[in-house]
Structure formats: C-alpha cells, structure tokens
N, C-alpha and C. Protein backbone atom coordinates (compact mmCIF):
# COMPACT_ATOMS: atom_id res chain seq x y z
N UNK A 1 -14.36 12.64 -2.07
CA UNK A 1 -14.23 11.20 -1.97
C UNK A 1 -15.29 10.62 -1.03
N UNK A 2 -16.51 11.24 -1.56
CA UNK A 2 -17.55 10.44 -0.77
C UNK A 2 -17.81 8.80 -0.48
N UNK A 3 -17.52 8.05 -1.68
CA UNK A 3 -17.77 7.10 -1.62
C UNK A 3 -16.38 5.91 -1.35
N UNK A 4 -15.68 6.74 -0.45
CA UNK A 4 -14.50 6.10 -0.02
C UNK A 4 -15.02 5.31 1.23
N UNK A 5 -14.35 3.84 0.93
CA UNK A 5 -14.60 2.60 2.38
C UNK A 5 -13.15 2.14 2.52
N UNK A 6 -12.75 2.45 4.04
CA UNK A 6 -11.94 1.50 4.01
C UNK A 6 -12.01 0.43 4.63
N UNK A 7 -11.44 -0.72 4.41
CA UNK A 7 -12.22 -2.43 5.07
C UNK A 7 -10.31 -3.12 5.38
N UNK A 8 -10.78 -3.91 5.80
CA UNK A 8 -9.62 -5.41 6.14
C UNK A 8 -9.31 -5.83 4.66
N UNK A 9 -8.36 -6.15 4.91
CA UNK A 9 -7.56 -6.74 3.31
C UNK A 9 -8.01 -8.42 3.58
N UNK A 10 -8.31 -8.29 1.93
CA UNK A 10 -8.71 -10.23 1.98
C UNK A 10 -7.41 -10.57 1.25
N UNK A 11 -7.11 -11.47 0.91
CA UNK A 11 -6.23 -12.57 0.15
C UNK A 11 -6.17 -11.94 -1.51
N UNK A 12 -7.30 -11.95 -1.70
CA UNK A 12 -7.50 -11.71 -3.13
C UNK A 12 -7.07 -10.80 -3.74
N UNK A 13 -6.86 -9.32 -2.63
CA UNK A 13 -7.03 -8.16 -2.94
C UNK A 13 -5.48 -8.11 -3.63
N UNK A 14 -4.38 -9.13 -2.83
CA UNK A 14 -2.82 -8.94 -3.15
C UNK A 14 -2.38 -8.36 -4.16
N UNK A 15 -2.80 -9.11 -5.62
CA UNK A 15 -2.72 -8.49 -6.94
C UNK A 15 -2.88 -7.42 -7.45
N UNK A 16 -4.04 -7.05 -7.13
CA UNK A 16 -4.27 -5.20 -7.22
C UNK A 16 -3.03 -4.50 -6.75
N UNK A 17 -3.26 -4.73 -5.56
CA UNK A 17 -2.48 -3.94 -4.39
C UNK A 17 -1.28 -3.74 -4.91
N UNK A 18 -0.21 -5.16 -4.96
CA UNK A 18 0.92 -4.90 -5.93
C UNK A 18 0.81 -4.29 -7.06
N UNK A 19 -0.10 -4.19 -7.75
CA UNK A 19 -0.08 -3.27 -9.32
C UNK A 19 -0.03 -2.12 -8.63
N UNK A 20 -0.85 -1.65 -7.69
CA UNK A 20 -0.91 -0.08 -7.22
C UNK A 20 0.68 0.69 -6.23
N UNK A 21 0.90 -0.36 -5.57
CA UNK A 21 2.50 -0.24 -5.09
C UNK A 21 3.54 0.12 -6.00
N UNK A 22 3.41 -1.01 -7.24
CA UNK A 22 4.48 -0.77 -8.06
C UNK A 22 4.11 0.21 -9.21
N UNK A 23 2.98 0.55 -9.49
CA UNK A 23 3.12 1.89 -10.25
C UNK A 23 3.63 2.83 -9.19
N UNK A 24 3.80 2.94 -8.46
CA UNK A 24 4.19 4.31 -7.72
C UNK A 24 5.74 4.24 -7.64
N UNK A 25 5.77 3.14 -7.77
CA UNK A 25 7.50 2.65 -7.12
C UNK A 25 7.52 3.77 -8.74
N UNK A 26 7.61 2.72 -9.97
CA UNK A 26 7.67 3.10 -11.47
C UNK A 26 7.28 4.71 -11.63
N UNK A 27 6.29 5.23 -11.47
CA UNK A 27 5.82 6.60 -11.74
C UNK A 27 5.81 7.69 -10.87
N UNK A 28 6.00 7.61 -9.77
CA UNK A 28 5.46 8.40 -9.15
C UNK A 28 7.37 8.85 -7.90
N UNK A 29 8.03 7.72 -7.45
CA UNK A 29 9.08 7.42 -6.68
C UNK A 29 9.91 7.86 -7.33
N UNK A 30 10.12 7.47 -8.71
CA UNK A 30 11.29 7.36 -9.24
C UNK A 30 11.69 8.55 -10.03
N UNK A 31 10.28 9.81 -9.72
CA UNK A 31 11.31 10.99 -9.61
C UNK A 31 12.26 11.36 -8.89
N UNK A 32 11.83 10.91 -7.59
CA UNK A 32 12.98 11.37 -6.45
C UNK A 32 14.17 10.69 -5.88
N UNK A 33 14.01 9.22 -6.64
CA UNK A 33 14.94 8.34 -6.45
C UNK A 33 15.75 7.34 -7.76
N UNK A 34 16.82 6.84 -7.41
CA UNK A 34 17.46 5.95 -8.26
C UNK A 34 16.27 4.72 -9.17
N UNK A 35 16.31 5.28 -10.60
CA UNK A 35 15.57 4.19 -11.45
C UNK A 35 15.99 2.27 -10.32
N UNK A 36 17.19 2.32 -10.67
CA UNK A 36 17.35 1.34 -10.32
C UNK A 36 16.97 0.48 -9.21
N UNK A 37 16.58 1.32 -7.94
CA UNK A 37 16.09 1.34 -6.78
C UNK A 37 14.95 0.86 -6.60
N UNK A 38 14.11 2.20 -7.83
CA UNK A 38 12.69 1.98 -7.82
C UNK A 38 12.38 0.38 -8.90
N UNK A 39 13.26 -0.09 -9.55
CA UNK A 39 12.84 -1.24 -10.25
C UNK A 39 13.09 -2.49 -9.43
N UNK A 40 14.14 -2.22 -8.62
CA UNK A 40 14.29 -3.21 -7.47
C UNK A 40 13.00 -3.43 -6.63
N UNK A 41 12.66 -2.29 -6.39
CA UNK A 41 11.61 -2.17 -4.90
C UNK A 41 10.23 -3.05 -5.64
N UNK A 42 10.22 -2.85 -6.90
CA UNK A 42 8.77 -3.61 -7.41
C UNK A 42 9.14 -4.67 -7.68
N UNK A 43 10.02 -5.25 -7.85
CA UNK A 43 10.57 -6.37 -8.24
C UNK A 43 10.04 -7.12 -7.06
N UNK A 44 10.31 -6.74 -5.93
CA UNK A 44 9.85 -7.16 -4.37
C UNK A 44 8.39 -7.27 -4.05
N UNK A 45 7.78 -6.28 -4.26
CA UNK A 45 6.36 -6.00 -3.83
C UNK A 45 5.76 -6.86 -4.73
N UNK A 46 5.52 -8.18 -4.70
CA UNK A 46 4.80 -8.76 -4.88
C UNK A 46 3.87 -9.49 -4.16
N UNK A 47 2.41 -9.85 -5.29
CA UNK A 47 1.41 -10.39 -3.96
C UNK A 47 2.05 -11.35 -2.61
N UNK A 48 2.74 -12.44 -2.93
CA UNK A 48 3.29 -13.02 -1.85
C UNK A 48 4.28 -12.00 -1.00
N UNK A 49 4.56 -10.81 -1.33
CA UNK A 49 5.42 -10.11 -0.40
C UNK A 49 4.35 -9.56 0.49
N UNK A 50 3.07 -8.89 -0.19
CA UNK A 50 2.18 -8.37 0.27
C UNK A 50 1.32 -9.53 1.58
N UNK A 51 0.97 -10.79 1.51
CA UNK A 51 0.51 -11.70 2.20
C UNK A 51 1.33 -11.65 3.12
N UNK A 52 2.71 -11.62 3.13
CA UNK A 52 3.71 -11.88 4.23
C UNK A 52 3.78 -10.51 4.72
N UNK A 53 3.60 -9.88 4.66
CA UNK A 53 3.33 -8.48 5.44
C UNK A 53 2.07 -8.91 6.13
N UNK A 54 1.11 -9.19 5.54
CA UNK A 54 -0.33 -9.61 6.53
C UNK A 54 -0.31 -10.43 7.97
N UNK A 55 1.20 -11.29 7.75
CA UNK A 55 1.48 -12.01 8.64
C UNK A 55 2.17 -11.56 9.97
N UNK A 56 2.29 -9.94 9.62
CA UNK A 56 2.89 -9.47 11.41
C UNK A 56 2.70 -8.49 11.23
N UNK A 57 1.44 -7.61 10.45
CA UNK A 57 0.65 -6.59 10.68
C UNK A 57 -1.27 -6.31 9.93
N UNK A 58 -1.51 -5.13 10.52
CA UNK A 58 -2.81 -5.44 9.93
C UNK A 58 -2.96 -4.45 9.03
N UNK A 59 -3.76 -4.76 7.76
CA UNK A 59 -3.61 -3.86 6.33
C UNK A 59 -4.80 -3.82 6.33
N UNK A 60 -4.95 -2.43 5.72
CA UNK A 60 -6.12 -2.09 5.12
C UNK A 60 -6.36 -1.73 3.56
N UNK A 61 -7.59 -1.65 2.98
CA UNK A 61 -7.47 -0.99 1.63
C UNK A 61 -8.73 -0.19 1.75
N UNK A 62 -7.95 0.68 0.81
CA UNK A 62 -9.03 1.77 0.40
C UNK A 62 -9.77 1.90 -1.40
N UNK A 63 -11.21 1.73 -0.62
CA UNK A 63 -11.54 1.44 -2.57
C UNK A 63 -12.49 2.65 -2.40
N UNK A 64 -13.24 3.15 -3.34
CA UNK A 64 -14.22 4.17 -4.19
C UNK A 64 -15.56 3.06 -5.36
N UNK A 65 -16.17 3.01 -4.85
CA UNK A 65 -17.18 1.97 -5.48
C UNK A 65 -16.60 0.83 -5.77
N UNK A 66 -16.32 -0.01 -4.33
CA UNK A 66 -15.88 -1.22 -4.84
C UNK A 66 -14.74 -1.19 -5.70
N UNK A 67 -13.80 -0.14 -5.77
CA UNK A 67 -12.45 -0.28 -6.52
C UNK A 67 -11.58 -0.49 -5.88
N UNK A 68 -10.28 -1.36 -6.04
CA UNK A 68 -9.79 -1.24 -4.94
C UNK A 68 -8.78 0.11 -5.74
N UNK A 69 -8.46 1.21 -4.28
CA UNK A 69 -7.09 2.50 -5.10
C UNK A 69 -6.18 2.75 -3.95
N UNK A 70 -6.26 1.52 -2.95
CA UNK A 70 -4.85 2.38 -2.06
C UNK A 70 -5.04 0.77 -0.89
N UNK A 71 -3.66 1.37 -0.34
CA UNK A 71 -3.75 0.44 1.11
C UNK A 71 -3.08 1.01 1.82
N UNK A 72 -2.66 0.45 3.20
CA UNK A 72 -2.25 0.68 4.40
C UNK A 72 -2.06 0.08 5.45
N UNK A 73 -1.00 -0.54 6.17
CA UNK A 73 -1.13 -1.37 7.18
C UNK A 73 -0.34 -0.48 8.92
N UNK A 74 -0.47 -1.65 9.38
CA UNK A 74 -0.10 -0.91 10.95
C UNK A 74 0.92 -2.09 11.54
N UNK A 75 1.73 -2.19 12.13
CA UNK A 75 2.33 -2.97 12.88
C UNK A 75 2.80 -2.83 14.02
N UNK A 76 3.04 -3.76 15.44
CA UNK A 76 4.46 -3.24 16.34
C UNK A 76 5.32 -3.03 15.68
N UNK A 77 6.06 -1.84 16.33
CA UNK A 77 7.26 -1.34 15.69
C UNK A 77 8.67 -2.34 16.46
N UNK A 78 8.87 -3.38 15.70
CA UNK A 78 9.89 -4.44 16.37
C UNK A 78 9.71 -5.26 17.28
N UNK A 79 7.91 -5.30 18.00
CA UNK A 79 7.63 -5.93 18.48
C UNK A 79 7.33 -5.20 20.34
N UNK A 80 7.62 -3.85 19.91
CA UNK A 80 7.19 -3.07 21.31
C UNK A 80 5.33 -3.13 21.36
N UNK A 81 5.17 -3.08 22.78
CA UNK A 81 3.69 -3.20 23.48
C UNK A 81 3.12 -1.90 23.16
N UNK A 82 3.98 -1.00 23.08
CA UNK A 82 3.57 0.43 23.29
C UNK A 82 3.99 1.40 22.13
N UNK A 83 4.64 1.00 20.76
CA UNK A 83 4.61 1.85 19.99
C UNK A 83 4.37 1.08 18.49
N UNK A 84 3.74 1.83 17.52
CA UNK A 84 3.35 1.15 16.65
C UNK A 84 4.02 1.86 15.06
N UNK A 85 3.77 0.79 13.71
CA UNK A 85 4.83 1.79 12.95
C UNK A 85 3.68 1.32 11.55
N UNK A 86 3.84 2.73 10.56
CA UNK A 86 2.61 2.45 9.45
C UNK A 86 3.55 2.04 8.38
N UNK A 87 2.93 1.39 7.61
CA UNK A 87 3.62 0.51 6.66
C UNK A 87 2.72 0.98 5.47
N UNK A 88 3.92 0.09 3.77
CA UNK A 88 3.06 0.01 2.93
C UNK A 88 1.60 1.13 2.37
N UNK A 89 2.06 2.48 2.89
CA UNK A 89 1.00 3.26 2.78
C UNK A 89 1.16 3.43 1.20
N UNK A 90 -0.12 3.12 0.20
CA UNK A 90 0.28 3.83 -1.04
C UNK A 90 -1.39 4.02 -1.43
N UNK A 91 -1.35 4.85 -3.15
CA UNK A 91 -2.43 5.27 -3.44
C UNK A 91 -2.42 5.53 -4.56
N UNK A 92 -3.16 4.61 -5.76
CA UNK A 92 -3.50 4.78 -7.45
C UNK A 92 -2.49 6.10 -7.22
N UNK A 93 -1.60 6.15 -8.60
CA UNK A 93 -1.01 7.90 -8.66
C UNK A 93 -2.06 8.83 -9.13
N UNK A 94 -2.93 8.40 -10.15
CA UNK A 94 -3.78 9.20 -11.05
C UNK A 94 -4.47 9.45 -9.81
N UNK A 95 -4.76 9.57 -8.26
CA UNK A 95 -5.80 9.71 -7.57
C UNK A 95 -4.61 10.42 -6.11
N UNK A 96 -3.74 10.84 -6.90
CA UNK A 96 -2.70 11.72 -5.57
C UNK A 96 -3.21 12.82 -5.12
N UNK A 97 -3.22 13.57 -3.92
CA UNK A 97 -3.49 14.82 -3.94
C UNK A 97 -4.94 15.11 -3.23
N UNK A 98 -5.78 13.82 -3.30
CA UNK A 98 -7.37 14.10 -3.23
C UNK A 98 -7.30 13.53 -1.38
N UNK A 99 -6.56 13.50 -0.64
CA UNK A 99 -6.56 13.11 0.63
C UNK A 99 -6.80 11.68 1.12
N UNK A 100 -6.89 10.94 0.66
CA UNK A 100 -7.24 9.52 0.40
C UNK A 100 -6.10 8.88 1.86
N UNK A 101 -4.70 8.83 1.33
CA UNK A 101 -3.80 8.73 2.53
C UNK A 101 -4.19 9.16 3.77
N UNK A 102 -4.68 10.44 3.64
CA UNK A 102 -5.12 10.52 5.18
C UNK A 102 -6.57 9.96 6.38
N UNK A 103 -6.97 9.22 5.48
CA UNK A 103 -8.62 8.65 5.99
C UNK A 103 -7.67 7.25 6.74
C-alpha cells in the first residue's frame, strides 16, 4: 500500500465514507452479529451522522490514488484532558487484511 495518504476529512468526503461504513455494517459485521443490528447501525451512519461526529472529534481518511477506502477519527474519551478514544475506524471490505487500519 504504497500509495496510501492519509489527510483531514473534508465535508464532501461524508458520502463515500457512509457507503464504506455501511458495507461493512451489511458484509462484513453481520457475520458476527444480529442482521437486524447490522441494518439498524447503517440506517444511522449516515453522511449527516458522519458530519456530527466531526463536531467533537477529529477524522481522518484513508485513500490509495486519490480514492477515498477507509476512515478514522480520535476523540476525548467523555471529555477527559488525558485520555482519548478511536472511533468510526473502518475500511473498503474488498481491501481487509492489507494493514490499512493500522497506518
């Protein structure tokens, strides 16, 4: 994954992002969990859910030539000075496995 960047999330990116969240919720989650759960959880993750996350933490995305295939954000964890909590970590499914999460 040479040509992996990761940058600051713009506005725009929301839409993607939710498509890439909720395939995972759909394909990838919902082996290990309740269908129903996982149709709920995307039902949620939408771009405006995604913006309002921007609003009390900081996200990143991860693209491969200008694609966008993953994100990631960081927050206070409840608002402590001193400990912090990762959010929203996800990653294209067709691109699992290749270490991407961990950059």
């Amino acid at each position: 994954m040479e040509n992996l960047k990761i940058r600051n999330f713009k506005t725009n990116d929301a839409t993607t992002l939710s498509n890439i969240i909720c395939r995972n919720f759909l394909e990838v989650n919902i082996k290990d969990y309740p269908k129903e759960e996982m149709e709920h959880l995307s039902s949620i993750y939408t771009s405006d859910k995604l913006l309002e996350i921007t609003s009390y933490a900081h996200m990143y995305v991860a693209c491969i030539d200008n694609k966008i295939i993953g994100c990631g954000a960081i927050s206070s964890f409840w608002g402590s000075q001193d400990e912090s909590i990762l959010l929203t970590i996800f990653v294209s499914p067709e691109l699992h496995g290749n270490g991407i999460g961990k950059k």
